[in-house]
Protein backbone atom coordinates (compact mmCIF):
# COMPACT_ATOMS: atom_id res chain seq x y z
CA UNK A 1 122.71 99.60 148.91
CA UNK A 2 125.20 101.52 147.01
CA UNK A 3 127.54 98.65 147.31
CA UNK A 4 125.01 96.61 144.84
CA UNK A 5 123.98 99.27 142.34
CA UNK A 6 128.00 99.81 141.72
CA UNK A 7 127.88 96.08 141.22
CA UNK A 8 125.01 95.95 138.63
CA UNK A 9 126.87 98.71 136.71
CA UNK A 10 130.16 96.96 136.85
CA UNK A 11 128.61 93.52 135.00
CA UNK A 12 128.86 93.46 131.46
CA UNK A 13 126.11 91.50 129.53
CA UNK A 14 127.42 89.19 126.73
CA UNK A 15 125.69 89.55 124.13
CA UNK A 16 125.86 87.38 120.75
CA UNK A 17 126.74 89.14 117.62
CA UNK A 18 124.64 86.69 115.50
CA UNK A 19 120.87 87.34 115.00
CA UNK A 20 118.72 84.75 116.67
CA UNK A 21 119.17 81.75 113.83
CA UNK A 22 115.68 80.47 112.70
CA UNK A 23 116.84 76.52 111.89
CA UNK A 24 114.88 75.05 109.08
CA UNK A 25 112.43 72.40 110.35
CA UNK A 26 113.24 68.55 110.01
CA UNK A 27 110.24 67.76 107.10
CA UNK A 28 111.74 71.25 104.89
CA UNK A 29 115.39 69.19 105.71
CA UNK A 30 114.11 65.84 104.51
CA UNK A 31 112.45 66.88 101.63
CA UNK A 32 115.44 68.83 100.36
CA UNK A 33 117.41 65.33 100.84
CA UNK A 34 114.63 63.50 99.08
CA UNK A 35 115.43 65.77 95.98
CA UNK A 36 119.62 65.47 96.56
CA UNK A 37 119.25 61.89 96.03
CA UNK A 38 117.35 61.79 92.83
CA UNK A 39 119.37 64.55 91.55
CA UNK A 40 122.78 63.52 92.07
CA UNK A 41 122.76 60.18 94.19
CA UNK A 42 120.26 58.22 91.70
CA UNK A 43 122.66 58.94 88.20
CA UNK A 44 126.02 58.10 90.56
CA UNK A 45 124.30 54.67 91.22
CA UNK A 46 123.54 54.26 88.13
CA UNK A 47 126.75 54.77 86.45
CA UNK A 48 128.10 52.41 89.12
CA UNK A 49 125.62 50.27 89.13
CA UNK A 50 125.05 49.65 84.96
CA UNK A 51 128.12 51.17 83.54
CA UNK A 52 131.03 50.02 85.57
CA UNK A 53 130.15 46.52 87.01
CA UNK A 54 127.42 45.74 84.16
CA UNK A 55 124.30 45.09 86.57
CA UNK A 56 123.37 45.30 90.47
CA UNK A 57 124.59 41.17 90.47
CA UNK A 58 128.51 42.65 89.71
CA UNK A 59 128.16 45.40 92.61
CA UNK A 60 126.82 42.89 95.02
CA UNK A 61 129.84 40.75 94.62
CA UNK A 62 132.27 43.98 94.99
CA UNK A 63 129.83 45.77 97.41
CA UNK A 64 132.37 47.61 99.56
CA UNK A 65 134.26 49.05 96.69
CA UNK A 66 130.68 50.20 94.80
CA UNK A 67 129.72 52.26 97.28
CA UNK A 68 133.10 54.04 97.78
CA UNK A 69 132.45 54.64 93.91
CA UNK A 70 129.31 56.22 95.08
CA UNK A 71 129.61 57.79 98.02
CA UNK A 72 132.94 59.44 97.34
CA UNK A 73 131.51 61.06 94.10
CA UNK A 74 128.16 61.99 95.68
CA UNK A 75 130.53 63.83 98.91
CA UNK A 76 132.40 65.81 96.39
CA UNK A 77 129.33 67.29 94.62
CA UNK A 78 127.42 67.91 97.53
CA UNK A 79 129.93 69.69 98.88
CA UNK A 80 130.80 71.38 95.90
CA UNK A 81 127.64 72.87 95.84
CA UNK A 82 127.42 73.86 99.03
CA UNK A 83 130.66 75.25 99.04
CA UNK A 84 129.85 77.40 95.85
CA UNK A 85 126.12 78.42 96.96
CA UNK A 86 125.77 77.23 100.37
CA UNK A 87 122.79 74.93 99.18
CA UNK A 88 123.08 71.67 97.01
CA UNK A 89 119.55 71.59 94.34
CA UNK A 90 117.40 70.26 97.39
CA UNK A 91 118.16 73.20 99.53
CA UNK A 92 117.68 75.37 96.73
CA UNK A 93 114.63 73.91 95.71
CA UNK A 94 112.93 74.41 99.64
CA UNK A 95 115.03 77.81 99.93
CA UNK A 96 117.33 76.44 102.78
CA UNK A 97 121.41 77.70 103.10
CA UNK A 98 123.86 76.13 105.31
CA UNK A 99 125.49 78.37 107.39
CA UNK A 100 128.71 78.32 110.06
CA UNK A 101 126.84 78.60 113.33
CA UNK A 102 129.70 81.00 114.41
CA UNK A 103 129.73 83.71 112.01
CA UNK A 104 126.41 83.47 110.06
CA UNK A 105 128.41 82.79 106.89
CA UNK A 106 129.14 80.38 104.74
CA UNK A 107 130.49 77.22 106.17
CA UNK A 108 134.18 76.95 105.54
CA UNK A 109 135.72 73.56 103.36
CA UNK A 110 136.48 71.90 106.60
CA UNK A 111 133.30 72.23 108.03
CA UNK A 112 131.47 70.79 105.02
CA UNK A 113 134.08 67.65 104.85
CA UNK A 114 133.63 66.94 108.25
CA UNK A 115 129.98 67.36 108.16
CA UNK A 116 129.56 64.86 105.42
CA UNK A 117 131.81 62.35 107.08
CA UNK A 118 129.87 62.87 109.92
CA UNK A 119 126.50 62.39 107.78
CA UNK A 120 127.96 59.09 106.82
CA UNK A 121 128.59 57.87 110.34
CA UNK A 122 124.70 59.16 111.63
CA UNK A 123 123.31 57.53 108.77
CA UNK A 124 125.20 53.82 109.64
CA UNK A 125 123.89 54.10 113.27
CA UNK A 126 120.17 54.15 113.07
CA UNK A 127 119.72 56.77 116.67
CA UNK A 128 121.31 59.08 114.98
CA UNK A 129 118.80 59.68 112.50
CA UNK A 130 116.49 61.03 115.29
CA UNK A 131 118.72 63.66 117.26
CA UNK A 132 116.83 66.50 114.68
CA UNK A 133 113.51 65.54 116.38
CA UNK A 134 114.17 65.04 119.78
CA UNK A 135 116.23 68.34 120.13
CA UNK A 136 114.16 71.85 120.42
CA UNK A 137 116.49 73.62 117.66
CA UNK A 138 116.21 70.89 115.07
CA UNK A 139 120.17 70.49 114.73
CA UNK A 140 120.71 66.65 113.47
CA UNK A 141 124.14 65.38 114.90
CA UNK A 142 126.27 65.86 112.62
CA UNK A 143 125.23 70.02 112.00
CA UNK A 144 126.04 70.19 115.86
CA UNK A 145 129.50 68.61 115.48
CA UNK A 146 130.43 70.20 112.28
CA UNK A 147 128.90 73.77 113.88
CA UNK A 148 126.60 74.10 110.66
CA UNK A 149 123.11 74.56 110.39
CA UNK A 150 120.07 74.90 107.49
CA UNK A 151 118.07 77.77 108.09
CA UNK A 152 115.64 79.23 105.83
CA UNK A 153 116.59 81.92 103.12
């Protein structure tokens, strides 16, 4: 008997150092992406669209190299702003903040590259679209590759 209380004392909990993370829900997400692309995605295409090949006829016929000339532009200012503020003008706009799911701060410059490449890849393949709702913490693939996450402010 003595054997097992000695035993009890001797175990050390771990315990996390982060409060338990409240991650924003998938509709608060998707709304704040709904306003990200009519903020900065919609001018980008149109600047690439009207201004550099003349009409959508000229980016159909250079397609590949149009939407590096958007998506390149649109990756740099969305992670620019969440880099600077930790939310692009969706997230601000539905009070949502990336964080590192490590520390509970900012997400670091690496984080938010790879996240965005990692966007870009979920977004090609169709299943990947879905991970946010079939998982009990909301996390979208890329958020638990890049270790990010949206939570409320």
């Amino acid at each position: 008997m003595r054997w097992r209380a000695t035993k009890k004392r001797g175990k050390k909990e771990h315990k996390s150092t982060l409060p338990l993370l409240t991650i924003a829900p998938f509709q608060r997400r998707l709304k704040a992406f709904v306003v990200d692309s009519f903020m900065l995605l919609m001018p980008i295409l149109y600047i690439v669209f009207y201004l550099i090949y003349g009409s959508r006829e000229g980016f159909a016929a250079h397609m590949l190299q149009g939407w590096l000339l958007i998506l390149i532009p649109y990756g740099f200012l969305t992670t620019l702003f969440l880099k600077r503020n930790a939310q692009t003008p969706g997230y601000k706009a539905y009070d949502l903040v990336l964080i590192d799911l490590k520390t509970g701060q900012r997400a670091t410059l690496t984080q938010l590259i790879v996240r965005y490449i990692l966007l870009l890849l979920t977004a090609v393949s169709i299943l990947g679209l879905f991970v946010p709702l079939l998982r009990k913490d909301n996390l979208a693939l890329y958020d638990i590759l890049s270790q990010t996450a949206p939570i409320p402010k």
